[in-house]
Protein backbone atom coordinates (compact mmCIF):
# COMPACT_ATOMS: atom_id res chain seq x y z
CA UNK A 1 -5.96 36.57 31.97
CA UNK A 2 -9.46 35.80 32.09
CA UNK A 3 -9.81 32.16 31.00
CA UNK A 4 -13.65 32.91 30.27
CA UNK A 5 -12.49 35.46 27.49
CA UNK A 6 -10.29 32.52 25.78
CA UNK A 7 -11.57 30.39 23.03
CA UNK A 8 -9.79 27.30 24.02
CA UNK A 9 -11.12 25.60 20.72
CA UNK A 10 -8.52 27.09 19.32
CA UNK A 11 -5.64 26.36 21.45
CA UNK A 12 -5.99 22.96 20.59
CA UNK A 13 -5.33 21.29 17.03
CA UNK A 14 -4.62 18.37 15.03
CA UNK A 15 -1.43 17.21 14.12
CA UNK A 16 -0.01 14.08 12.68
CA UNK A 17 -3.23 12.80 13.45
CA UNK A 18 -2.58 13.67 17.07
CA UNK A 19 -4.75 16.70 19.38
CA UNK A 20 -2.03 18.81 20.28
CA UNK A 21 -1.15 22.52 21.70
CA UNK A 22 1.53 23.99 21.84
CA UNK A 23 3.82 25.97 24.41
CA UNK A 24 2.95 29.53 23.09
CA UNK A 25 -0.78 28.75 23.64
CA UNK A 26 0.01 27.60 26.53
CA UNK A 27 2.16 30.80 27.46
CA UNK A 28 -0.57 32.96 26.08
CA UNK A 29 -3.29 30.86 28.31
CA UNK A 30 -1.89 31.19 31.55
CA UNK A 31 -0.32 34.44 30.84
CA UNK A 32 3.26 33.87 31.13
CA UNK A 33 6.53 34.47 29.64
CA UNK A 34 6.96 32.13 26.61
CA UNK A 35 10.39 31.49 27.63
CA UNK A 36 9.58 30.54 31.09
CA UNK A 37 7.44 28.18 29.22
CA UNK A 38 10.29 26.81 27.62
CA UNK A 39 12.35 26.68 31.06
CA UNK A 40 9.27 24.53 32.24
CA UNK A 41 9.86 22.00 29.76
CA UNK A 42 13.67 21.38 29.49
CA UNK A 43 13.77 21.05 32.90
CA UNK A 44 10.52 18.37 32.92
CA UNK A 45 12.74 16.57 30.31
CA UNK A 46 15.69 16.36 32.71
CA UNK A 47 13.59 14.42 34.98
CA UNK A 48 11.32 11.93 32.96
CA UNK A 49 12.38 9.35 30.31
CA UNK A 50 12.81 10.00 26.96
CA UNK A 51 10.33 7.45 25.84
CA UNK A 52 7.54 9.40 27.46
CA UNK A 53 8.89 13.14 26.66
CA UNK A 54 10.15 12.77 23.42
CA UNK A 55 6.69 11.88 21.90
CA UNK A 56 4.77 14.33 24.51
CA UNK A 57 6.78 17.33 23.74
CA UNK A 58 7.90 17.34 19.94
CA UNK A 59 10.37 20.19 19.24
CA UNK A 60 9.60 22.69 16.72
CA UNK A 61 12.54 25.16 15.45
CA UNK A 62 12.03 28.08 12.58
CA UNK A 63 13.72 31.17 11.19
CA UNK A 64 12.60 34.38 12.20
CA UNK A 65 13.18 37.30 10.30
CA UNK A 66 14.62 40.22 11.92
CA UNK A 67 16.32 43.17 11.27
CA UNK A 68 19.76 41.86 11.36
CA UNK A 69 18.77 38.96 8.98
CA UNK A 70 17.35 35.49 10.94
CA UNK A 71 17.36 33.94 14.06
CA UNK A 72 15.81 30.26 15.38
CA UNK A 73 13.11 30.01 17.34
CA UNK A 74 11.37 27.21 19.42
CA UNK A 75 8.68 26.08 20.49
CA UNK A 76 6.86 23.12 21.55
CA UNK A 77 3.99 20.60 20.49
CA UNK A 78 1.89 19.13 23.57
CA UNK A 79 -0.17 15.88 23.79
CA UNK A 80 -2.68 16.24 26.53
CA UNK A 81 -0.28 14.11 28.67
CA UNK A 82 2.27 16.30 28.10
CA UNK A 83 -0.18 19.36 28.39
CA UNK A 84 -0.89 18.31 31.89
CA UNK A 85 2.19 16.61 33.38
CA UNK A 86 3.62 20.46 32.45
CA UNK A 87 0.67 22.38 34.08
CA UNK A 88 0.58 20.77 36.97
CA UNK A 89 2.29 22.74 38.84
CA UNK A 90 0.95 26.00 37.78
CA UNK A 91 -0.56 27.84 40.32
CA UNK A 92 -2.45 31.09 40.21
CA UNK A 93 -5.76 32.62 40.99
CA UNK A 94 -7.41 31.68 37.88
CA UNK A 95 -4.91 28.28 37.07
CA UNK A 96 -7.40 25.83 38.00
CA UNK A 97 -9.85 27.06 36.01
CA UNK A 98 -7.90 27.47 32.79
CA UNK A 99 -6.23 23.77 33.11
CA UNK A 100 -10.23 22.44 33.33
CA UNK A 101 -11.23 24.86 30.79
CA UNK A 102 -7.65 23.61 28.50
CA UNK A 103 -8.62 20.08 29.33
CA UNK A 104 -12.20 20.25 28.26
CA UNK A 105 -11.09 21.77 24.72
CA UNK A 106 -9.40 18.58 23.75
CA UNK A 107 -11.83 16.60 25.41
CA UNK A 108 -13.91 18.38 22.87
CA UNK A 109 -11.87 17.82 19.78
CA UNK A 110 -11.15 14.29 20.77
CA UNK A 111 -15.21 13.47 20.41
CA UNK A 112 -15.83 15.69 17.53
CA UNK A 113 -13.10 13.63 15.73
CA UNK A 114 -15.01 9.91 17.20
CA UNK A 115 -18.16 11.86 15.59
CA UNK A 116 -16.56 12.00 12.53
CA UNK A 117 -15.40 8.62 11.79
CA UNK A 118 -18.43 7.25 13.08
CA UNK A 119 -20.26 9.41 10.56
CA UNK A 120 -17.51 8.36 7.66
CA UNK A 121 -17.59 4.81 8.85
CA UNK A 122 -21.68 4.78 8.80
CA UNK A 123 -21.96 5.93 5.04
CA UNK A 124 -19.44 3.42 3.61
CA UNK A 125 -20.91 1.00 2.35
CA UNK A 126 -20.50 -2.77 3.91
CA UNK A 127 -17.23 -4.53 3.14
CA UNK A 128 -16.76 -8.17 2.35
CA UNK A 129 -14.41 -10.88 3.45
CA UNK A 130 -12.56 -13.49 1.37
CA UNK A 131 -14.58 -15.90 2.41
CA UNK A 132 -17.53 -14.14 1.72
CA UNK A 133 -15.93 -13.51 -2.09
CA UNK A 134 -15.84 -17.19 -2.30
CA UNK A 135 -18.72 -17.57 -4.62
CA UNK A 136 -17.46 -14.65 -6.73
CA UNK A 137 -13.98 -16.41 -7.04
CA UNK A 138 -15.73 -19.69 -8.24
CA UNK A 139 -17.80 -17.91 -10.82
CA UNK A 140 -14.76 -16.18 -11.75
CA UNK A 141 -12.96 -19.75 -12.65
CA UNK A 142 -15.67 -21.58 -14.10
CA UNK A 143 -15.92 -18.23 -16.69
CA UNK A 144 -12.32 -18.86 -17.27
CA UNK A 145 -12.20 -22.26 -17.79
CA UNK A 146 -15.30 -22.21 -20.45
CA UNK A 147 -14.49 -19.30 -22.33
CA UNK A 148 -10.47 -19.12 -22.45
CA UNK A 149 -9.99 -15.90 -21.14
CA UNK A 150 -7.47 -14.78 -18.47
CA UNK A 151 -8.40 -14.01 -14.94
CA UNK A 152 -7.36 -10.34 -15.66
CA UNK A 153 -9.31 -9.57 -18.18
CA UNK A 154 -12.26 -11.50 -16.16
CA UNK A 155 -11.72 -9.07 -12.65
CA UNK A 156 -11.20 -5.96 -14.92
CA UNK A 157 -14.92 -6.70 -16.39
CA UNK A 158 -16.24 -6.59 -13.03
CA UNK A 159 -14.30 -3.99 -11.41
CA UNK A 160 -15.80 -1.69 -15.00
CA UNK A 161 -19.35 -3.37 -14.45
CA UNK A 162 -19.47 -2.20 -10.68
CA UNK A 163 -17.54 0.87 -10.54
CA UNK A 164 -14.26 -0.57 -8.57
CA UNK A 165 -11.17 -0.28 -8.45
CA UNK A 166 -10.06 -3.45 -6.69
CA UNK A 167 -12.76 -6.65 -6.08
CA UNK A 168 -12.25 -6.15 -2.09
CA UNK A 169 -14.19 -2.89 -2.62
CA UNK A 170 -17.19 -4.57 -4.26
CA UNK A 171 -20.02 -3.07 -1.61
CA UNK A 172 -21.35 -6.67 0.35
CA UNK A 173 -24.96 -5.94 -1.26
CA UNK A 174 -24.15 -5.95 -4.96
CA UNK A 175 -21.87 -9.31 -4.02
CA UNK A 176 -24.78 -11.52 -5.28
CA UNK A 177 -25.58 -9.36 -8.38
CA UNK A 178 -21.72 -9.71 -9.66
CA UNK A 179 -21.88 -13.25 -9.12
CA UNK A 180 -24.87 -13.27 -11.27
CA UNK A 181 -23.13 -11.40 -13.96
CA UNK A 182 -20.13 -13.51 -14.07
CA UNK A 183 -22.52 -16.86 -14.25
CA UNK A 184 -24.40 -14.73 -16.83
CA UNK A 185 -21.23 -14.44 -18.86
CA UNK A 186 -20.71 -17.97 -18.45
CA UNK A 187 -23.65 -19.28 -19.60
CA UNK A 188 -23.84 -16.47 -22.64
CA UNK A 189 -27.42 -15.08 -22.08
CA UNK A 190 -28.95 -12.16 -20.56
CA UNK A 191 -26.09 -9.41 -21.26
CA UNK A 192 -26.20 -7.89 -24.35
CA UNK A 193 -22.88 -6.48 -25.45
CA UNK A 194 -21.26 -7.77 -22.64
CA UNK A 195 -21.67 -11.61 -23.42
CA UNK A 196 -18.84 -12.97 -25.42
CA UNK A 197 -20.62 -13.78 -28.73
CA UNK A 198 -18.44 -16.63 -29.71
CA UNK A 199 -15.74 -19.09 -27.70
CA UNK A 200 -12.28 -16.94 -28.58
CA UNK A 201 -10.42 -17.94 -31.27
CA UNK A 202 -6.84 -19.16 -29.46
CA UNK A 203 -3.79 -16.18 -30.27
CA UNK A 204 -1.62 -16.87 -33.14
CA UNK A 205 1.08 -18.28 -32.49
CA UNK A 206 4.09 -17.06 -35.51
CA UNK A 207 7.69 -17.17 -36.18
CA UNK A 208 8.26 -15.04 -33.01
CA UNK A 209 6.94 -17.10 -30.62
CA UNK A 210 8.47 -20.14 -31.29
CA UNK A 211 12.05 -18.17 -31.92
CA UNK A 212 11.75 -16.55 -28.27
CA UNK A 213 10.66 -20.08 -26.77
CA UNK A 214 13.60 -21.94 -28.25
CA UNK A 215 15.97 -19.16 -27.16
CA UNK A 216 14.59 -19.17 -23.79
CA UNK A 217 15.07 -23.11 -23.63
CA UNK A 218 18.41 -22.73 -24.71
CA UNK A 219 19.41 -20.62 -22.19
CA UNK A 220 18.08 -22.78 -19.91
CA UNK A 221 20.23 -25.72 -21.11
CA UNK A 222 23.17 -23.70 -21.11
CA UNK A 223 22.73 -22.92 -17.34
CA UNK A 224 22.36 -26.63 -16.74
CA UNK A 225 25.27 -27.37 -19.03
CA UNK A 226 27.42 -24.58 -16.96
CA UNK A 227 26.17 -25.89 -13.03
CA UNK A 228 25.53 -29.63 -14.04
CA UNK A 229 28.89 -30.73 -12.04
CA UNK A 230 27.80 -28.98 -9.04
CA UNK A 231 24.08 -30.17 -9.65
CA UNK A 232 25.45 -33.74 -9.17
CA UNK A 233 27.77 -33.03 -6.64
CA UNK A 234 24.86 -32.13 -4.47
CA UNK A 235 23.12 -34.71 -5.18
CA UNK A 236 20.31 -33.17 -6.88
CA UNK A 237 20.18 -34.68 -10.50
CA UNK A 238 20.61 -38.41 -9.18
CA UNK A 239 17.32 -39.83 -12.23
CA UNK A 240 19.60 -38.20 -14.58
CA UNK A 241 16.92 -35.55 -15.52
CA UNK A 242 19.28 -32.56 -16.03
CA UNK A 243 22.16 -34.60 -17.68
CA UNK A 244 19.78 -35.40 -20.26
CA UNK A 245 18.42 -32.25 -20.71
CA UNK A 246 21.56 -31.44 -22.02
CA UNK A 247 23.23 -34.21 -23.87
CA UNK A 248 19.97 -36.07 -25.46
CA UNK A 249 18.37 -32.63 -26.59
CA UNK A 250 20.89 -31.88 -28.88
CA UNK A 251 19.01 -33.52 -32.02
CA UNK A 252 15.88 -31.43 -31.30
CA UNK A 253 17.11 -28.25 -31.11
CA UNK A 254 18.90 -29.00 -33.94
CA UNK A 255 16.03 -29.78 -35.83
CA UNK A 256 13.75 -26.29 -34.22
CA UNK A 257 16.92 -24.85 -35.79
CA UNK A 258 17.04 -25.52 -38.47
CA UNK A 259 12.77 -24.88 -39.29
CA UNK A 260 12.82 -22.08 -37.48
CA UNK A 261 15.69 -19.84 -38.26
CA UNK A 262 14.95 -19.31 -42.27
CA UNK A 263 11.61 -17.80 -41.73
CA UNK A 264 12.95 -15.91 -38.66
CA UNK A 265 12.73 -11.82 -40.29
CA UNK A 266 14.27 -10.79 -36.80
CA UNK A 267 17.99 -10.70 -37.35
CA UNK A 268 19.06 -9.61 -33.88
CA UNK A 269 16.79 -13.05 -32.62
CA UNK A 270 18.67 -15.34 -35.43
CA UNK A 271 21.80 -13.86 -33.96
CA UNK A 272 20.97 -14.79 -30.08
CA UNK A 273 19.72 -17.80 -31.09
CA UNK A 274 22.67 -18.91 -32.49
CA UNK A 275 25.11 -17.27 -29.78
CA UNK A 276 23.77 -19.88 -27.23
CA UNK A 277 22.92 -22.85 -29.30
CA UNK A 278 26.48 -24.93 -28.02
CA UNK A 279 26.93 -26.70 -25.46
């Protein structure tokens, strides 16, 4: 075969992010049997390691229809290592010019892929650092602090204001502009519609609340109750905290009780509520 008549472009190709070919281009390249190919191959990985075949020469197996139904065949994918540790001893009146010509191809694909991410890599816009976020997360907690609002709610308002989905991919040149708007925010001028108008009115806090946070505390006191031997055993209650916890609490949740149960609405609450109030 003429290798001057072969597009070696497309021998070569990309998988799993690795240039490959494979042992039927290979076959077809150097005009030989694909079998003998094959031969080539299992008897290279007789006499190498594993470690340096195995991810040179990755096995491919698939059904081929015939007339009798299926059968499996095989084939190989080639690095360039493995490419040329199998070529090497090819000989032939053209064989030297098709392994240069073969070689050259991924050589090819290899920059045109450096091309690429150097082209990606120039249009994306500039990163930043934690550190350079610093002044962004300071903003960030003096807004919090003075207006009440949750750091959440805070990020989300920049990541909407700047088109983000995460602050790490805030572009480095609009760093100083978001740190603007959060001071902006903080100081309630300059951003109309954006600015809360008034210092938020704290959540109400109902029947609910204070039902869920004396069931939760009771819980906790039962756990105490339940490990408190083992607690002191190991030493780790020696002030007495825990004991107390337990034993001198009793008139207060007695008393939250007592308030807190008649306005409760939530029967299945009242209910778990009461199913842990002993100790």
């Amino acid at each position: 075969m003429n290798a001057i008549s072969i597009n070696f472009q497309n021998f070569v190709q990309i998988q799993n992010s690795q240039i490959v070919t494979t042992s039927e281009f290979v076959a077809q390249a150097f005009d030989k049997q694909h079998k003998h190919v094959l031969e080539k191959i299992e008897q290279i990985s007789k006499e190498i390691k594993a470690s340096f075949f195995e991810p040179n020469f990755r096995l491919k197996a698939k059904q081929v229809k015939t007339g009798f139904g299926y059968r499996e065949t095989k084939s190989y994918e080639l690095t360039k290592d493995g490419f040329m540790l199998l070529v090497m001893g090819f000989t032939g009146k053209q064989a030297m010019a098709i392994k240069i010509t073969y070689i050259e191809a991924f050589n090819a694909m290899s920059e045109a892929i450096l091309d690429l991410n150097s082209t990606l890599s120039d249009n994306l816009p500039a990163k930043t650092t934690a550190d350079d976020r610093t002044p962004l997360r300071q903003a960030v907690a003096a807004l919090v602090g003075r207006k009440g609002i949750d750091y959440s709610t805070t990020y989300g308002m920049i990541h909407q204001r700047f088109n983000v989905g995460a602050i790490e991919d805030l572009p480095a040149e609009q760093l100083p502009e978001a740190v603007a708007y959060v001071h902006a925010l903080t100081l309630h001028t300059g951003l109309v519609g954006e600015v809360l108008d008034a210092e938020p009115a704290p959540a109400p806090f109902d029947d609910l609340d204070v039902a869920h946070l004396l069931l939760h505390a009771q819980d906790i006191r039962l756990f105490i109750r339940r490990y408190l031997p083992a607690f002191e055993n190991l030493g780790i209650d020696k002030g007495g905290a825990l004991w107390s916890y337990v034993h001198d609490t009793a008139p207060v949740f007695n008393r939250v009780r007592a308030a807190a149960l008649p306005r409760l609405k939530d029967q299945w609450m009242q209910r778990q509520i009461m199913k842990t109030a002993g100790v």
